[in-house]
Protein backbone atom coordinates (compact mmCIF):
# COMPACT_ATOMS: atom_id res chain seq x y z
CA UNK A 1 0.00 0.00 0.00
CA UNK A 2 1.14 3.42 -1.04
CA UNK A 3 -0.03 6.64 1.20
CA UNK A 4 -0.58 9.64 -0.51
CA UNK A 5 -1.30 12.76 1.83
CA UNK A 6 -1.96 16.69 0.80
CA UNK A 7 -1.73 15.85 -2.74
CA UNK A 8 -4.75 16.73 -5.07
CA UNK A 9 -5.87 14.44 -7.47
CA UNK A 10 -8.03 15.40 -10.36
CA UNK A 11 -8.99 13.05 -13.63
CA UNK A 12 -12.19 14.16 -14.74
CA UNK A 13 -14.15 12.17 -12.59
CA UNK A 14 -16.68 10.10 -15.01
CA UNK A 15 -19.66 8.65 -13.51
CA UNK A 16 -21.03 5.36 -13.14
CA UNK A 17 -23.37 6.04 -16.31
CA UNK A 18 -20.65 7.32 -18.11
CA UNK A 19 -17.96 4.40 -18.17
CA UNK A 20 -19.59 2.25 -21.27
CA UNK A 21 -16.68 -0.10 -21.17
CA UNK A 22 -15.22 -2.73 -18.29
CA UNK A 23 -11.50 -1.17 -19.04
CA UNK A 24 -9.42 0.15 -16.52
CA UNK A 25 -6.75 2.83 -17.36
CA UNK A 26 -3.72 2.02 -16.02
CA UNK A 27 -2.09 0.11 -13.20
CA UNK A 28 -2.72 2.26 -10.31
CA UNK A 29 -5.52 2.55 -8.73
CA UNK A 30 -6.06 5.31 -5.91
CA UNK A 31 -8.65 4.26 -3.10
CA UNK A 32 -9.47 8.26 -1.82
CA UNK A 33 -12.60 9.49 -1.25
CA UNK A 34 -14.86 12.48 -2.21
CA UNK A 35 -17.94 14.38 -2.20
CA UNK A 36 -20.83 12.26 -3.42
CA UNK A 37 -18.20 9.23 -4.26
CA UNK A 38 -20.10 6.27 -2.61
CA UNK A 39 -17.00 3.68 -4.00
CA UNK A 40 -13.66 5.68 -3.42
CA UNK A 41 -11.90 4.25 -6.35
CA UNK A 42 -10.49 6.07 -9.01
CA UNK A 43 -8.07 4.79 -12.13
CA UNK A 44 -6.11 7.30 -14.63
CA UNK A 45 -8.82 8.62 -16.07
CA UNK A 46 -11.11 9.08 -13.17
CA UNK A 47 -13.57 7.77 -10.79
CA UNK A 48 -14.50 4.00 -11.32
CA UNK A 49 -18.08 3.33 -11.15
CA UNK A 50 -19.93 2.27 -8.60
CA UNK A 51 -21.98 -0.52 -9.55
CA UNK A 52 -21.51 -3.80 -7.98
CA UNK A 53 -21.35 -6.16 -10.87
CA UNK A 54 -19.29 -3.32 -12.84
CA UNK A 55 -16.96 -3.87 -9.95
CA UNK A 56 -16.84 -7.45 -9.63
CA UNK A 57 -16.71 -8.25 -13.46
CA UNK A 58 -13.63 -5.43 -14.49
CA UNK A 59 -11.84 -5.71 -11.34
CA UNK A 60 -12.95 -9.05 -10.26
CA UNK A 61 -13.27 -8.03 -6.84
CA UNK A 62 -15.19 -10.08 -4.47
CA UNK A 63 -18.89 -8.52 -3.66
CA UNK A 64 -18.19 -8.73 -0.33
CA UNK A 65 -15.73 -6.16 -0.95
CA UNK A 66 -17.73 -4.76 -2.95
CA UNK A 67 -20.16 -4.38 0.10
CA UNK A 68 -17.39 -3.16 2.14
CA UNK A 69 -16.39 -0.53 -0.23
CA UNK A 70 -19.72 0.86 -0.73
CA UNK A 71 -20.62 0.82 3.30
CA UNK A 72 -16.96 2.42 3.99
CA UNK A 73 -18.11 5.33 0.97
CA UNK A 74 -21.44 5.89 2.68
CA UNK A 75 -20.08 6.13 6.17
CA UNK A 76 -17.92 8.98 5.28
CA UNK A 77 -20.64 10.62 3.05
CA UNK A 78 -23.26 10.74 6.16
CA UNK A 79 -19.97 11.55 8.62
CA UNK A 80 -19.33 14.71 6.38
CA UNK A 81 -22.66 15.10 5.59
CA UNK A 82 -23.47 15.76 9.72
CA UNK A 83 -20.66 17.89 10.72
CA UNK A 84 -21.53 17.17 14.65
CA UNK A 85 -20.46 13.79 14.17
CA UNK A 86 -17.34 14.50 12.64
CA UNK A 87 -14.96 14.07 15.81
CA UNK A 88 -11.43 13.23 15.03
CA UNK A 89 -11.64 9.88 16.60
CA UNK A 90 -14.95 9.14 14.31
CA UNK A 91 -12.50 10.08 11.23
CA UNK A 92 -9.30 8.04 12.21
CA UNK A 93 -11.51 5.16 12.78
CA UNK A 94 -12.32 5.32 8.85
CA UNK A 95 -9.08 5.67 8.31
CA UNK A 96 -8.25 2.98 10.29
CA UNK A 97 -10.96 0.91 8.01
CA UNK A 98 -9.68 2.42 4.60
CA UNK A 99 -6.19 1.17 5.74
CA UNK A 100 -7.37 -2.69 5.97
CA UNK A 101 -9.48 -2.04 2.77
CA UNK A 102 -6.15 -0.73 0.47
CA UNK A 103 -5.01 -4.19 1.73
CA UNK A 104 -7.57 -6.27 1.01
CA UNK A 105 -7.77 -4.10 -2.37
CA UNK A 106 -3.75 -4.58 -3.02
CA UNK A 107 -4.24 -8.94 -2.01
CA UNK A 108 -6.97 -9.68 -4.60
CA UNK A 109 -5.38 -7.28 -7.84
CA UNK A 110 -2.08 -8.69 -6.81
CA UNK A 111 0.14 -8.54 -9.75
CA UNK A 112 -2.60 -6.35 -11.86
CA UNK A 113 -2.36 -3.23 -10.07
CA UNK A 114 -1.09 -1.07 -7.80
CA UNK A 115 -3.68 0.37 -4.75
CA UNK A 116 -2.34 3.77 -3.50
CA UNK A 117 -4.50 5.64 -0.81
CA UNK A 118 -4.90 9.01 -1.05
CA UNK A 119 -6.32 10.29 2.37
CA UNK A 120 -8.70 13.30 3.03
């Protein structure tokens, strides 16, 4: 696992709808979250969709990291989303969780690509 901190990152975010193929650019991906981004992952040319079997079938990730992903994604949209429950130990406890996900990430595209992650 690579950490990234204080660095932007910009690709011209596609969404979901707007990926027509299964490719992914590149052999990095970047697991970093942001506004409205309910699966933090992101290749060269952007955000990766979101949808579970889009997921699965380009990445060939497991669903139940799938699942994982996607709860992780909505955690820290409804965290940032209620600024009251934004404490700094409610923060480093994703963090904590997006950690172990970049390594469960890194085990099963082994050999396919990189997984950096790019923190908030």
């Amino acid at each position: 696992m690579t950490l990234v901190t204080d660095e932007g990152w910009t690709g011209g975010a596609p969404g979901s709808s707007e990926r027509e193929t299964q490719q992914v650019e590149g052999t990095e991906l970047r697991f970093m979250w942001d506004y409205g981004v309910t699966v933090p992952l992101w290749d060269a040319t952007g955000l990766l969709p979101d949808d579970r079997e889009w997921l699965v079938t380009a990445l060939g990730l497991d669903r139940s990291l799938v699942d994982e992903l996607q709860a992780w994604g909505e955690a820290m949209e409804h965290l940032d989303a209620n600024p009251r429950l934004g404490t700094p130990k409610a923060y480093r406890d994703l963090d904590r969780q997006a950690k172990k996900l970049v390594v469960r990430l890194q085990d099963e595209l082994a050999g396919r690509f990189t997984v950096t992650y790019v923190s908030w």
